[in-house]
Protein backbone atom coordinates (compact mmCIF):
# COMPACT_ATOMS: atom_id res chain seq x y z
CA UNK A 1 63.85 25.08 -30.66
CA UNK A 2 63.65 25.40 -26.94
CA UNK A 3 61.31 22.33 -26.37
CA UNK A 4 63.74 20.48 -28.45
CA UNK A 5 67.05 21.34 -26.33
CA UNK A 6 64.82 20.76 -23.56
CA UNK A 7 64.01 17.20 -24.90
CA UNK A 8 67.49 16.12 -25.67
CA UNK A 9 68.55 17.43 -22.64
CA UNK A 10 66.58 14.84 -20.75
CA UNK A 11 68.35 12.20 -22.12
CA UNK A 12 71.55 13.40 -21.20
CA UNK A 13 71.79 10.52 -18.21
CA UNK A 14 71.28 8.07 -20.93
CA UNK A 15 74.49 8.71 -22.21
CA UNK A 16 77.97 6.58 -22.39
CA UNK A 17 80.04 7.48 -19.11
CA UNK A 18 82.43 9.22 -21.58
CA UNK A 19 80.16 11.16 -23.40
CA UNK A 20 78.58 12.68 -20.34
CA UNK A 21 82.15 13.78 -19.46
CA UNK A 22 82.94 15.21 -22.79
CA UNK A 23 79.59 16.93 -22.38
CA UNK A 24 79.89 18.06 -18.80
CA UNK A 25 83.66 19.10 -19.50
CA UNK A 26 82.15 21.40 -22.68
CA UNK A 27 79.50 23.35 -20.35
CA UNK A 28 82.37 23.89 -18.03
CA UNK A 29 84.97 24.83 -20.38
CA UNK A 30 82.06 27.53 -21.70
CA UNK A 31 81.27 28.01 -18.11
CA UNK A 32 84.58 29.21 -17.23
CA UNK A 33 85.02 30.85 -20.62
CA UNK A 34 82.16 33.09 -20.17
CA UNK A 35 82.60 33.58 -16.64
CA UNK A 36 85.31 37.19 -16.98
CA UNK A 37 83.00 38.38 -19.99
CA UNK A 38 80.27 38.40 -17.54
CA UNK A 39 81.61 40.19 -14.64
CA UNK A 40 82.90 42.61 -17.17
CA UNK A 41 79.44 43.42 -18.52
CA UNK A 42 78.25 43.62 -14.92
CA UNK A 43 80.66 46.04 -14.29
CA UNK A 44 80.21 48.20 -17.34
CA UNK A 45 76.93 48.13 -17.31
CA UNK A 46 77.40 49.42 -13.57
CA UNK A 47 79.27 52.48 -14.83
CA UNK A 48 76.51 53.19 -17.98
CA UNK A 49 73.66 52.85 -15.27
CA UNK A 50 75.48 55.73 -13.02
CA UNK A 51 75.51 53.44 -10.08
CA UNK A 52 78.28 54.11 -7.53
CA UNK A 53 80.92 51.26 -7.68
CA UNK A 54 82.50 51.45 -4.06
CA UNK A 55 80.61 52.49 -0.55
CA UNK A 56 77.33 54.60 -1.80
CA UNK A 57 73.73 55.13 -0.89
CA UNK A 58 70.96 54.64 -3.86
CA UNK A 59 68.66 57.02 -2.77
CA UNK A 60 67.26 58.54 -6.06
CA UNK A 61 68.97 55.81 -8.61
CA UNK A 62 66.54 52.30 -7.18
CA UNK A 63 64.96 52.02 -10.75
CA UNK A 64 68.61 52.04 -12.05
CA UNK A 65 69.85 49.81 -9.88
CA UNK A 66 66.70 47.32 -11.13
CA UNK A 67 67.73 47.81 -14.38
CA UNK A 68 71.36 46.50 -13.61
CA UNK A 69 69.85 43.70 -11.87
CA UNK A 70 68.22 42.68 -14.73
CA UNK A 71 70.85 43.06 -16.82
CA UNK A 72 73.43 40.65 -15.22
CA UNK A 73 70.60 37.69 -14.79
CA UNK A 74 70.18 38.13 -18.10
CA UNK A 75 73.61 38.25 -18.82
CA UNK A 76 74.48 35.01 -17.53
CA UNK A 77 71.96 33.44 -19.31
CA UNK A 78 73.24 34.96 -22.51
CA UNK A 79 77.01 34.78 -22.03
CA UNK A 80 76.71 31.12 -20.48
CA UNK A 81 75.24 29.93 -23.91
CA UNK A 82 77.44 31.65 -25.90
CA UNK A 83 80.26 30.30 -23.74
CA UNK A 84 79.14 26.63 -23.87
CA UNK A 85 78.52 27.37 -27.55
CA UNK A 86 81.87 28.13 -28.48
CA UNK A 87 83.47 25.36 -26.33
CA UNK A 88 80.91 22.86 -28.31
CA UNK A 89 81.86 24.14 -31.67
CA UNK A 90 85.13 23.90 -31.30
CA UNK A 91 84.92 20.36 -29.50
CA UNK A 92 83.32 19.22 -32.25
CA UNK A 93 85.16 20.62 -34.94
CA UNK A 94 88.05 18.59 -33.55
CA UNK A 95 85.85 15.47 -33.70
CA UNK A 96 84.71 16.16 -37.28
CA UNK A 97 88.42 16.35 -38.62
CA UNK A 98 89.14 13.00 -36.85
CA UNK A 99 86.50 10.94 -38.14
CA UNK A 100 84.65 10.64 -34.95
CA UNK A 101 81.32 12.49 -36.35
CA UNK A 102 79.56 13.63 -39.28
CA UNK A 103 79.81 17.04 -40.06
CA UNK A 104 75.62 16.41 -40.00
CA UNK A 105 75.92 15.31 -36.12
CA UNK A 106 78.26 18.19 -34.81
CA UNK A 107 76.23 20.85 -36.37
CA UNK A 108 73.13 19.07 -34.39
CA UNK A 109 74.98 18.52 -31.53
CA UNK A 110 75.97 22.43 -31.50
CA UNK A 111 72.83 23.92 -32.31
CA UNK A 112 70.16 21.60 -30.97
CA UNK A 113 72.10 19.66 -28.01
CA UNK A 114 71.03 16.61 -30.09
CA UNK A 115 73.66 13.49 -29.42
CA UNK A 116 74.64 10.93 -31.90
CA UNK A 117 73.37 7.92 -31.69
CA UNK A 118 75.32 6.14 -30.74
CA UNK A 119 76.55 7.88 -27.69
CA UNK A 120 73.92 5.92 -25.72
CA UNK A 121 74.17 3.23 -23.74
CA UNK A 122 73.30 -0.09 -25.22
CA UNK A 123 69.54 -0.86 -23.75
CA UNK A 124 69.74 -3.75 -21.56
């Protein structure tokens, strides 16, 4: 699955002008979306890990500390996709009950980052 979201994402610059908008305007819809969740999970996670959350040495608590580290790169991977995901499905759920794609595309489009057709530019 990866190698294929990695291979439609390629041709992402091979795209109508509008549909790289509508796609750009998707990640950053999710972007923003996910953005609050994130820092909210950084700072919970803070709290769990026993970290102090103002002015505070870490003398005894480094491998904690790691472990928060690791959990909000993580994190942004994880909330950014669900983020973009959402603002994707519901994108395209508005373009499915206008005619503008198959019910066969969107769910491609959503899962797999795989465009329609003919959202490309015509070869010249």
């Amino acid at each position: 699955m990866l190698q294929r979201l990695i291979k439609n994402g390629a041709l992402y610059p091979k795209l109508q002008v509008k549909y790289r908008l509508l796609t750009s305007a998707m990640v950053l819809v999710g972007g923003a979306a996910a953005f609050p969740i994130w820092m909210k999970l950084a700072s919970w996670s803070r709290l769990a890990l026993g970290l102090p959350l103002g002015e505070g040495t870490l003398d005894g608590i480094r491998l904690q500390f790691l472990v928060w580290i690791l959990v909000i790169l993580a994190g942004i991977v994880v909330v950014l996709y669900a983020g973009v995901l959402l603002a994707s499905t519901a994108t395209m759920l508005v373009l499915v009950l206008s005619g503008a794609v198959s019910s066969r595309e969107a769910f491609e489009y959503v899962v797999y980052s795989e465009f329609p057709d003919r959202w490309f530019q015509a070869a010249a």
